[in-house]
C-alpha atoms as a PDB file:
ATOM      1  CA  UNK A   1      72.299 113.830  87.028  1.00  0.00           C
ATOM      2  CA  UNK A   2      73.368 110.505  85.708  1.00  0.00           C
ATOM      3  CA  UNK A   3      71.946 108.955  82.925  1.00  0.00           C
ATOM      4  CA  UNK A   4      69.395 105.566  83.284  1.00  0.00           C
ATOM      5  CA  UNK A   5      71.405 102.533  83.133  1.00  0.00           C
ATOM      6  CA  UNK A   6      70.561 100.492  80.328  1.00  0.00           C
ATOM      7  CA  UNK A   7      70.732  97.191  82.300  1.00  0.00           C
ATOM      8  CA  UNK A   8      68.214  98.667  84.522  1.00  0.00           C
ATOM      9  CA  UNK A   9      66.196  99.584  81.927  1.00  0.00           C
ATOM     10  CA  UNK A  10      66.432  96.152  80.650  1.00  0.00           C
ATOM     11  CA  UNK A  11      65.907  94.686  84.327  1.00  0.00           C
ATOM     12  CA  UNK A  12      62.768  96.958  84.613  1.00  0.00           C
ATOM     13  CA  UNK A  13      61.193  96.292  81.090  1.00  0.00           C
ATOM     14  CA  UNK A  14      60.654  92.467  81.997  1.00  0.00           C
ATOM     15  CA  UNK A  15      57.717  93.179  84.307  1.00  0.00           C
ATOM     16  CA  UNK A  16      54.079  93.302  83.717  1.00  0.00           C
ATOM     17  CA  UNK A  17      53.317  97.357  83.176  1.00  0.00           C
ATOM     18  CA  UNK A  18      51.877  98.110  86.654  1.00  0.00           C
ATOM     19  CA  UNK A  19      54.863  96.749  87.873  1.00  0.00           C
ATOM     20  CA  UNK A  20      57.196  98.751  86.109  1.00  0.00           C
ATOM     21  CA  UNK A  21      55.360 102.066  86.718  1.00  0.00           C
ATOM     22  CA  UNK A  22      55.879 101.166  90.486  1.00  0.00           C
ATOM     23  CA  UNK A  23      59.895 100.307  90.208  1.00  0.00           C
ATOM     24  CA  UNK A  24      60.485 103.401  87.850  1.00  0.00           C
ATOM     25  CA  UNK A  25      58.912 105.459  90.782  1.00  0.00           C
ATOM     26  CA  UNK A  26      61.295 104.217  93.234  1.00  0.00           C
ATOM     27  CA  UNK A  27      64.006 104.759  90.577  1.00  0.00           C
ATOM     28  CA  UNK A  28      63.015 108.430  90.150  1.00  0.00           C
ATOM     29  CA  UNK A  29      62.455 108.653  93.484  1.00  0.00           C
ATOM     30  CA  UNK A  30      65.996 107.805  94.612  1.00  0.00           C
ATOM     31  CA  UNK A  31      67.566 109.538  91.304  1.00  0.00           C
ATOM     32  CA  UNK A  32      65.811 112.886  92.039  1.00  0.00           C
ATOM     33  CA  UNK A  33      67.170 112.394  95.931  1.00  0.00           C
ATOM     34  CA  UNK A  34      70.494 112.204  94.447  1.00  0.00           C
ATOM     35  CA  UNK A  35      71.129 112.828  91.353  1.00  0.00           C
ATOM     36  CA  UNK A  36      75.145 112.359  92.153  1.00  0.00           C
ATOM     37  CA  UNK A  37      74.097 108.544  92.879  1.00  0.00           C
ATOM     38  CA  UNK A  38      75.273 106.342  89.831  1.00  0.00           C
ATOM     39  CA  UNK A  39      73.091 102.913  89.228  1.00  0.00           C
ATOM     40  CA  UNK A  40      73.967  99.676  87.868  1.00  0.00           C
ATOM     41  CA  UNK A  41      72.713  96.205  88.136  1.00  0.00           C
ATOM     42  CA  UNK A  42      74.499  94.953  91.561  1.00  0.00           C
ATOM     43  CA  UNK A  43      72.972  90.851  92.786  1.00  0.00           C
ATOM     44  CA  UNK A  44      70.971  90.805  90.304  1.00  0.00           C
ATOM     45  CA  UNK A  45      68.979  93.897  90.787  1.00  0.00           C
ATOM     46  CA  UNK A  46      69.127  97.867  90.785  1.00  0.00           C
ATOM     47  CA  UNK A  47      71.804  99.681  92.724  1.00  0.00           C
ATOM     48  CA  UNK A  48      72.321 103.088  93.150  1.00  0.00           C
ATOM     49  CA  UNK A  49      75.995 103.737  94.696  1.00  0.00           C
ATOM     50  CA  UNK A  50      77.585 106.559  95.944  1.00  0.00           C
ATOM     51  CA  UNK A  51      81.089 105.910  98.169  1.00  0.00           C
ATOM     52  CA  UNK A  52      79.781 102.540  98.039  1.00  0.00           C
ATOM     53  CA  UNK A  53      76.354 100.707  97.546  1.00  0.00           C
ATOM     54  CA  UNK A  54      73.363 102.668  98.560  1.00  0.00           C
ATOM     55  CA  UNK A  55      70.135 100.968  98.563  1.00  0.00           C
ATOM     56  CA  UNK A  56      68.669  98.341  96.233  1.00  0.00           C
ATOM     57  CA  UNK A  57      65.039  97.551  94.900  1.00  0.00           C
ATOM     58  CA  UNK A  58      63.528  94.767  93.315  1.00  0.00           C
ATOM     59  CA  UNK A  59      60.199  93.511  91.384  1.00  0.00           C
ATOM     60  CA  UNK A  60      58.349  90.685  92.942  1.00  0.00           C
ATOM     61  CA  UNK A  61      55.349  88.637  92.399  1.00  0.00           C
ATOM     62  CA  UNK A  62      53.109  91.009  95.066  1.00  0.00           C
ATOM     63  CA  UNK A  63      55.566  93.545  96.056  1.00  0.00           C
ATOM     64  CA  UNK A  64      58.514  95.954  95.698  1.00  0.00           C
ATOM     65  CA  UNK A  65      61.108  94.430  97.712  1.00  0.00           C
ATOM     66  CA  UNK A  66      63.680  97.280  99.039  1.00  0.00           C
ATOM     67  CA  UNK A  67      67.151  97.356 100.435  1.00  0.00           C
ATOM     68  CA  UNK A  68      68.410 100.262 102.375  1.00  0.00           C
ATOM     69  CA  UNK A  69      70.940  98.306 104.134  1.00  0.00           C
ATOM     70  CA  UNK A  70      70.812  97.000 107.817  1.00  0.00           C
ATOM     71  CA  UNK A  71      70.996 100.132 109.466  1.00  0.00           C
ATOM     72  CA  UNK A  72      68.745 101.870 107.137  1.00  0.00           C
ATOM     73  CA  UNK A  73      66.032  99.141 108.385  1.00  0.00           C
ATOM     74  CA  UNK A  74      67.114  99.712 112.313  1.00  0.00           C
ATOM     75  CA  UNK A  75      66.904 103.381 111.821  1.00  0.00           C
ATOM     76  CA  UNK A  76      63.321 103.494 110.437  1.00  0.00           C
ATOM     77  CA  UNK A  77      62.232  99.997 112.062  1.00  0.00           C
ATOM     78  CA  UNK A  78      59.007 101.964 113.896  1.00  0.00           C
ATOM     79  CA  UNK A  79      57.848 103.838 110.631  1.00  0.00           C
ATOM     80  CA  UNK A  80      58.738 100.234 108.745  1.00  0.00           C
ATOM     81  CA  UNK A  81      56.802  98.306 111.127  1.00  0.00           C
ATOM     82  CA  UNK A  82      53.530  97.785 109.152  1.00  0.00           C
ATOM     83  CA  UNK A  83      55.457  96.207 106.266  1.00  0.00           C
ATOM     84  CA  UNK A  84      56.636  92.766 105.769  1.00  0.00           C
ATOM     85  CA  UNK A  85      60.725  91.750 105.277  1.00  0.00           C
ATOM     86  CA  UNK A  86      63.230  89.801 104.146  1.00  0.00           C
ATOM     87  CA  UNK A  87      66.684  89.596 105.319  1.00  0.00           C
ATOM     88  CA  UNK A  88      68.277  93.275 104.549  1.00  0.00           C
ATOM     89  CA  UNK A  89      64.669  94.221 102.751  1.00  0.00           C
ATOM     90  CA  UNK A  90      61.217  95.527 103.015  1.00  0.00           C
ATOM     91  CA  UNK A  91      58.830  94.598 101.386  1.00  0.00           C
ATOM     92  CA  UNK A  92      56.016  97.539  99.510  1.00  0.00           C
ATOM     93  CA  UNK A  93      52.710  95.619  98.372  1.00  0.00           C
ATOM     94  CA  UNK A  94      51.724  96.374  94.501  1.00  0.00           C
ATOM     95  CA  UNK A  95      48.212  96.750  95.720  1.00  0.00           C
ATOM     96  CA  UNK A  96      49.597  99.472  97.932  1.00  0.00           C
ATOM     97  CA  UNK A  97      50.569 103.604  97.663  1.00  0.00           C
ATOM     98  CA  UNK A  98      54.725 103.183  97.695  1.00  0.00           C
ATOM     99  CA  UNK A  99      55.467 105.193 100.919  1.00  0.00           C
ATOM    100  CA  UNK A 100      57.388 107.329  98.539  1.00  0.00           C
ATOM    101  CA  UNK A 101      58.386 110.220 101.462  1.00  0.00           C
ATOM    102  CA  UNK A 102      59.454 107.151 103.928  1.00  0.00           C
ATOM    103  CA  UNK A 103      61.611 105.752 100.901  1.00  0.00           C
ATOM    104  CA  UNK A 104      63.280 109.674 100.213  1.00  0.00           C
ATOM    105  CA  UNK A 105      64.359 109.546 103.977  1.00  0.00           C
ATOM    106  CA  UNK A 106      65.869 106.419 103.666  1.00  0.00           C
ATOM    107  CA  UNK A 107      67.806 107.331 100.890  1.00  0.00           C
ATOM    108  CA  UNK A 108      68.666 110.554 102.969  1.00  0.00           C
ATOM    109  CA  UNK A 109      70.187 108.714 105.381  1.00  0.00           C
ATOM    110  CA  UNK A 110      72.296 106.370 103.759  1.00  0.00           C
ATOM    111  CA  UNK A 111      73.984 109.004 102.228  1.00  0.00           C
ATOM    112  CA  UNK A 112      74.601 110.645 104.983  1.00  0.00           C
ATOM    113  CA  UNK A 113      75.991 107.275 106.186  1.00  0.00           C
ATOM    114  CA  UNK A 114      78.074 106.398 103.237  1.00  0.00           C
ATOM    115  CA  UNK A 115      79.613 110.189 103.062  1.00  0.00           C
ATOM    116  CA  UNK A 116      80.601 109.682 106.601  1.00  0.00           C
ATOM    117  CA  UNK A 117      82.865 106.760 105.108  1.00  0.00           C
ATOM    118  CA  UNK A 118      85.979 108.731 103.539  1.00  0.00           C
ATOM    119  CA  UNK A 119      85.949 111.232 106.216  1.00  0.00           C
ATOM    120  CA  UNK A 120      86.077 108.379 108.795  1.00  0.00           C
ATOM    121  CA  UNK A 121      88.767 106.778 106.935  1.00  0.00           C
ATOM    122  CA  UNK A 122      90.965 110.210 106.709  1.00  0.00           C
ATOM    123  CA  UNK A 123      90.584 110.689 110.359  1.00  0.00           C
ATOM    124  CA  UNK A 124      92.080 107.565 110.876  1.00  0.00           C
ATOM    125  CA  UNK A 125      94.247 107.747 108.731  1.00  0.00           C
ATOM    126  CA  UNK A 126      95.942 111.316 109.701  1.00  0.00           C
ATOM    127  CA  UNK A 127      95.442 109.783 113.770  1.00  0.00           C
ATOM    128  CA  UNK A 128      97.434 106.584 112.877  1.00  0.00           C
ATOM    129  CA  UNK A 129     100.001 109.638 111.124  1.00  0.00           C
ATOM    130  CA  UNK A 130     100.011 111.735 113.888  1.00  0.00           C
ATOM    131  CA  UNK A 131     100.291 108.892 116.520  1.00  0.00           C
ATOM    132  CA  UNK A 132     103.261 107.233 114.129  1.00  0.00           C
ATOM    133  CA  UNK A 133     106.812 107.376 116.160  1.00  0.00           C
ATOM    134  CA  UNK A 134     109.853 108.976 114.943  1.00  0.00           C
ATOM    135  CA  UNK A 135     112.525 106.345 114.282  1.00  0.00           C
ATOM    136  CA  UNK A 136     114.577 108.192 117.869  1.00  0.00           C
ATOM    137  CA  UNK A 137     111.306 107.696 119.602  1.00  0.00           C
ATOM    138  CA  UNK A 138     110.921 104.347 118.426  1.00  0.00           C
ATOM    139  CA  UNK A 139     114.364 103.214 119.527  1.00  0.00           C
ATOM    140  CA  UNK A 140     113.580 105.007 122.819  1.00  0.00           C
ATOM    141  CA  UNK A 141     109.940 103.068 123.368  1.00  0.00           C
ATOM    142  CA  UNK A 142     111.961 100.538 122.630  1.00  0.00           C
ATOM    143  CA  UNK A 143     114.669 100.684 125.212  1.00  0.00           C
ATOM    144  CA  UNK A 144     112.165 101.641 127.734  1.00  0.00           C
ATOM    145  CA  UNK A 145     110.982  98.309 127.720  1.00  0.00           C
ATOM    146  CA  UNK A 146     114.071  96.449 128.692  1.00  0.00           C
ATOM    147  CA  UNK A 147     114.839  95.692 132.283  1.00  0.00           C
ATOM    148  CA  UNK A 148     116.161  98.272 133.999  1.00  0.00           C
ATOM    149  CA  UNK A 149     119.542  97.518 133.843  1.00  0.00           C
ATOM    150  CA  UNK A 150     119.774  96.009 130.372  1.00  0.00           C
ATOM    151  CA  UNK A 151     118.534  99.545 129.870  1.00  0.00           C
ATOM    152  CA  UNK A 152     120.949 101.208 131.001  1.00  0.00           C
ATOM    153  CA  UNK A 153     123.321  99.189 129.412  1.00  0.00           C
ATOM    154  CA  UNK A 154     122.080  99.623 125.841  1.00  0.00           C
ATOM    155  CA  UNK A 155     121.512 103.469 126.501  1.00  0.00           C
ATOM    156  CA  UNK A 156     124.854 103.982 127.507  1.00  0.00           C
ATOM    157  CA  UNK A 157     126.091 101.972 124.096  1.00  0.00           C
ATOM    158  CA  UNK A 158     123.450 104.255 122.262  1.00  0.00           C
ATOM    159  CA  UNK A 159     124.972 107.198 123.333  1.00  0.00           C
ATOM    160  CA  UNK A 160     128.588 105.964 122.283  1.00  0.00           C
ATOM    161  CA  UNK A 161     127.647 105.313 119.070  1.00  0.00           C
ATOM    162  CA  UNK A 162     125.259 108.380 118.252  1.00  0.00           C
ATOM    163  CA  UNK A 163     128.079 110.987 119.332  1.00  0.00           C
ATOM    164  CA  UNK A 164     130.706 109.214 117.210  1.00  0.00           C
ATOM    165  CA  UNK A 165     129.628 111.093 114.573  1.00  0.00           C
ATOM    166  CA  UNK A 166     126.559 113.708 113.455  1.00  0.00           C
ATOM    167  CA  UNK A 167     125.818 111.475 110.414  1.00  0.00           C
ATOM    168  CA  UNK A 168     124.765 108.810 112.224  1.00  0.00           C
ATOM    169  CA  UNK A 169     121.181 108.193 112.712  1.00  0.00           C
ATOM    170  CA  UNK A 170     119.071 105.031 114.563  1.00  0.00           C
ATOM    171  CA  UNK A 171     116.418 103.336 113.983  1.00  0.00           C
ATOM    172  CA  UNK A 172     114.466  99.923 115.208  1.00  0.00           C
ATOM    173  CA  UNK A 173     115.282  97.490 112.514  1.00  0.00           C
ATOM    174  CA  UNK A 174     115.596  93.755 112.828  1.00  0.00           C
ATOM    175  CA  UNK A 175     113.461  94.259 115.655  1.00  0.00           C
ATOM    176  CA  UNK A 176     116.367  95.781 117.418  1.00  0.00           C
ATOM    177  CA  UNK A 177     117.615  99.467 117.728  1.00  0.00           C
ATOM    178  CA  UNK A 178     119.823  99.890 114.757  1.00  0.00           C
ATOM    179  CA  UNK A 179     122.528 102.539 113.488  1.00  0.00           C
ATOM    180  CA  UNK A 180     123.558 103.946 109.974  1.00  0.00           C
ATOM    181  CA  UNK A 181     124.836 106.225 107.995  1.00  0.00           C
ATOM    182  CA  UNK A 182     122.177 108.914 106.680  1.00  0.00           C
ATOM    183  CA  UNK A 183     124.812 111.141 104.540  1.00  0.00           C
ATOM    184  CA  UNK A 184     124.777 111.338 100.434  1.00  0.00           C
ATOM    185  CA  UNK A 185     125.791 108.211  99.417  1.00  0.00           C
ATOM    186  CA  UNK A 186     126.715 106.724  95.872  1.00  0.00           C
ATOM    187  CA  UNK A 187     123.865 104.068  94.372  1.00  0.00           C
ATOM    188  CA  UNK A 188     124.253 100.480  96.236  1.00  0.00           C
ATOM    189  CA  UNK A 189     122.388  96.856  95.866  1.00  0.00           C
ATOM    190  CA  UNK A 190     120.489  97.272  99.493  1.00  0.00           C
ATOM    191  CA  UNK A 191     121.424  93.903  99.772  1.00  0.00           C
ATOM    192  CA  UNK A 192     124.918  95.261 100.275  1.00  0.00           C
ATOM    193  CA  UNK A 193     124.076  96.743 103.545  1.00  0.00           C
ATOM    194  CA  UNK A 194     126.481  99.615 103.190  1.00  0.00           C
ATOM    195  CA  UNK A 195     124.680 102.166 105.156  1.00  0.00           C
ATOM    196  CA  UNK A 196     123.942  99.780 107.661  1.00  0.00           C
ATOM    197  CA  UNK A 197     126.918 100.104 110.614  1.00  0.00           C
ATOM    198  CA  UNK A 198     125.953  98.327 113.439  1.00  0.00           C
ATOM    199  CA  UNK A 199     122.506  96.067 114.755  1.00  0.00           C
ATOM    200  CA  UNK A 200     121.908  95.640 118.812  1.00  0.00           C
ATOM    201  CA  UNK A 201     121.608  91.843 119.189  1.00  0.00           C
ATOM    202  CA  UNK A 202     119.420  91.110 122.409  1.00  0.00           C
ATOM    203  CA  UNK A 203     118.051  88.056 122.551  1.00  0.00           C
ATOM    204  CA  UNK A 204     117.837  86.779 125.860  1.00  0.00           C
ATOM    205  CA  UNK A 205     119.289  89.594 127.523  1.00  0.00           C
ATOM    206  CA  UNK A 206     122.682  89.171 126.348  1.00  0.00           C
ATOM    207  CA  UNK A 207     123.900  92.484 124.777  1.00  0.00           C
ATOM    208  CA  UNK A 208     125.478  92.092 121.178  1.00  0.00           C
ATOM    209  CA  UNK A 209     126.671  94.513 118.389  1.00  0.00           C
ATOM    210  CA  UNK A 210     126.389  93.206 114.764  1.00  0.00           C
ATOM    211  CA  UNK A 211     128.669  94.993 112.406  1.00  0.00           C
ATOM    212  CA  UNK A 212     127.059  94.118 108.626  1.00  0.00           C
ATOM    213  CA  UNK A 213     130.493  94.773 107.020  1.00  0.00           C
ATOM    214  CA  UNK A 214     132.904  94.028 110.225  1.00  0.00           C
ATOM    215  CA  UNK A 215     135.284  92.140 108.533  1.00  0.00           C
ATOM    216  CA  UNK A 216     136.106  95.093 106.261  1.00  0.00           C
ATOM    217  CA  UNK A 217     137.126  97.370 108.710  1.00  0.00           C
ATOM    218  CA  UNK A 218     140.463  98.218 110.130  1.00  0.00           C
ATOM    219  CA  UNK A 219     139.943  97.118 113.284  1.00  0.00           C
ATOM    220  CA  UNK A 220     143.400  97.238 115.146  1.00  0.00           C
ATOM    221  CA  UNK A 221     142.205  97.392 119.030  1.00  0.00           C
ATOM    222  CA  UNK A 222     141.033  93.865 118.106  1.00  0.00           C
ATOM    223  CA  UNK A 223     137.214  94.387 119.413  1.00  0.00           C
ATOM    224  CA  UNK A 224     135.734  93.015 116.778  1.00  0.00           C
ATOM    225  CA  UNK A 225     135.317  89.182 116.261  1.00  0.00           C
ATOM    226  CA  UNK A 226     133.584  86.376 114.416  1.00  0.00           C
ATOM    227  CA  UNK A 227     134.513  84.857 111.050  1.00  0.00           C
ATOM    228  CA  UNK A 228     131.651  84.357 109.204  1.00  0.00           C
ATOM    229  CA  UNK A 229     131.260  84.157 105.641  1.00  0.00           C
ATOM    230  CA  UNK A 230     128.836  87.090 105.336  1.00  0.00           C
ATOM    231  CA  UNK A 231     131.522  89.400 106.916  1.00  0.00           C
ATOM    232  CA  UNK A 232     129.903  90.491 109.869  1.00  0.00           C
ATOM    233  CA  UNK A 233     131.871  90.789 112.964  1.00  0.00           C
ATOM    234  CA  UNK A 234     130.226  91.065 116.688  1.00  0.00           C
ATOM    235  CA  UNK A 235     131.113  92.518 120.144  1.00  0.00           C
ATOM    236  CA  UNK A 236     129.371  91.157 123.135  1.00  0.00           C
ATOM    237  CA  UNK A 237     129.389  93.495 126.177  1.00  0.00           C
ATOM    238  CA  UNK A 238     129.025  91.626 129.627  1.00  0.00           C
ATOM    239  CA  UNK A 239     127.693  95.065 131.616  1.00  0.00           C
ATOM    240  CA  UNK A 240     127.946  98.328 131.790  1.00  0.00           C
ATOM    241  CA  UNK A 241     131.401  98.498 133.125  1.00  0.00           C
ATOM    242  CA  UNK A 242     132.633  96.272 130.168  1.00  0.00           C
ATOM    243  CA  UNK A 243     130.779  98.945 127.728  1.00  0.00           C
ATOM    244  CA  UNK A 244     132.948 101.858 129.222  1.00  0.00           C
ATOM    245  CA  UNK A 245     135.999  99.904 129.367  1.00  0.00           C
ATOM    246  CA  UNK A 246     135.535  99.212 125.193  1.00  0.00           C
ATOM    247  CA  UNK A 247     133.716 102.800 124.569  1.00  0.00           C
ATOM    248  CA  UNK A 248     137.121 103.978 122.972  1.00  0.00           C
ATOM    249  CA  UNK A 249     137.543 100.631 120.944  1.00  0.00           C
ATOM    250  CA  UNK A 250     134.092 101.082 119.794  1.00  0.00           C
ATOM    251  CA  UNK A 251     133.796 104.405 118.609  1.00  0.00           C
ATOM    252  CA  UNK A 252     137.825 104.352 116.728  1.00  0.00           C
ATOM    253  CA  UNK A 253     136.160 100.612 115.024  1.00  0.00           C
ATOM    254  CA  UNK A 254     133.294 102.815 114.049  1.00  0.00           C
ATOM    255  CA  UNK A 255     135.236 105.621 112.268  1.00  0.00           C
ATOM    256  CA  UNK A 256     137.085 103.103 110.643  1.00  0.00           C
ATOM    257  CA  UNK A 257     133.500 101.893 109.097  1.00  0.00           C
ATOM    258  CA  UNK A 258     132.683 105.200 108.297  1.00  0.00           C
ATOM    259  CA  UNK A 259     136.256 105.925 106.177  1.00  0.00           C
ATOM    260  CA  UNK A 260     134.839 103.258 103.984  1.00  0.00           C
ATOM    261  CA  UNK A 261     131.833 105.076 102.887  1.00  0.00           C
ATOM    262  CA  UNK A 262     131.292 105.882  99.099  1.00  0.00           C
ATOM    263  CA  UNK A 263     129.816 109.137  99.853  1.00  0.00           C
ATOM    264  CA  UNK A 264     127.834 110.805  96.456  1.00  0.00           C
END
């Protein structure tokens, strides 16, 4: 069991004696409930918390105003009926027995409500995980939602480029499927983009192959082209019978790329 918050003590102590006798019951009440529950002063008044604010209570004028959140109030609104509230409150005349059983089941349930928190939040959590694509799966979701023949198109130059070599891997980067090299490699500035190889370009249907580091590759079937000052180089394929026609260009440019690799 926690010990009494001084601050509560302090909140308590500056009402007339019948009044505190009244709040420390509904303190004990909700301590002895559960004792795991930590208080504090939260808006002003007590708080007990546990995953999370519990319930609250207050000192007033002619009552003891309290706070079992919205759906403490909904859940007991029959058995609450015969008191006033407040927005988020009820409200338990001084001149009045504190319904101190009605208060222990409201407390009941609003632990059961705020345990039900983290164990909501991990379900989630391991759905979202077990729901989460591989990067393969990714590209293909991807690809699937091409037209039918730019489809086929970019499957076919998948293919090409994942059986150039076993150490190649994909992934959807750029917003577009994307190859590199997953081997040992030595330590790079990412901003070097040497594992990257090559980066589909599709915008607007039209089918292009960014090479990061083009213009450092031995390219000698002349597939590659572009000068820019990044040194990429591109190949644009005009359909599927252009991508066969280039497949052996493509995958001798992409074991040139992958002679340049610093491997660890």
């Amino acid at each position: 069991m926690t010990k009494n918050h001084p601050d509560v003590d302090k909140y308590i102590a500056g009402f007339p004696k019948e009044t505190q006798k009244l709040l420390e019951e509904v303190r004990s009440t909700i301590r002895n409930t559960v004792p795991e529950a930590e208080e504090k002063i939260g808006y002003g008044i007590p708080t007990f918390t546990l995953n999370g604010n519990l319930v609250h209570f207050a000192g007033y004028k002619n009552h003891i105003g309290f706070y079992p959140a919205p759906q403490g109030l909904e859940a007991f609104k029959e058995e609450l009926s015969k008191y006033k509230g407040a927005k988020g409150s009820v409200q338990f005349p001084l001149d009045q027995p504190l319904p101190l059983d009605l208060i222990i089941k409201m407390v009941k349930y609003r632990v059961e409500k705020n345990l039900e928190k983290p164990a909501a939040k991990t379900k989630k959590k391991e759905s979202a995980k077990s729901e989460k694509l591989s990067d393969e799966e990714q590209v293909s979701a991807h690809i699937k939602k091409l037209e039918p023949e730019l489809g086929k198109i970019v499957e076919k130059i998948r293919q090409i480029i994942l059986s150039t070599d076993k150490e190649i891997a994909e992934q959807i980067k750029w917003n577009n499927p994307s190859f590199y090299y997953s081997g040992e490699m030595k330590p790079f500035d990412p901003k070097e983009y040497k594992r990257d190889i090559v980066v589909m370009n599709l915008h607007k249907g039209r089918i292009m192959l960014v090479f990061p580091s083009g213009a450092k590759i031995n390219d000698t079937s002349g597939l590659l082209e572009g000068k820019y000052k990044d040194g990429r180089k591109t190949v644009i394929f005009k359909d599927l019978e252009d991508v066969k026609s280039k497949e052996k260009a493509l995958k001798d440019v992409i074991k040139e790329w992958l002679k340049l690799v610093e491997k660890g």
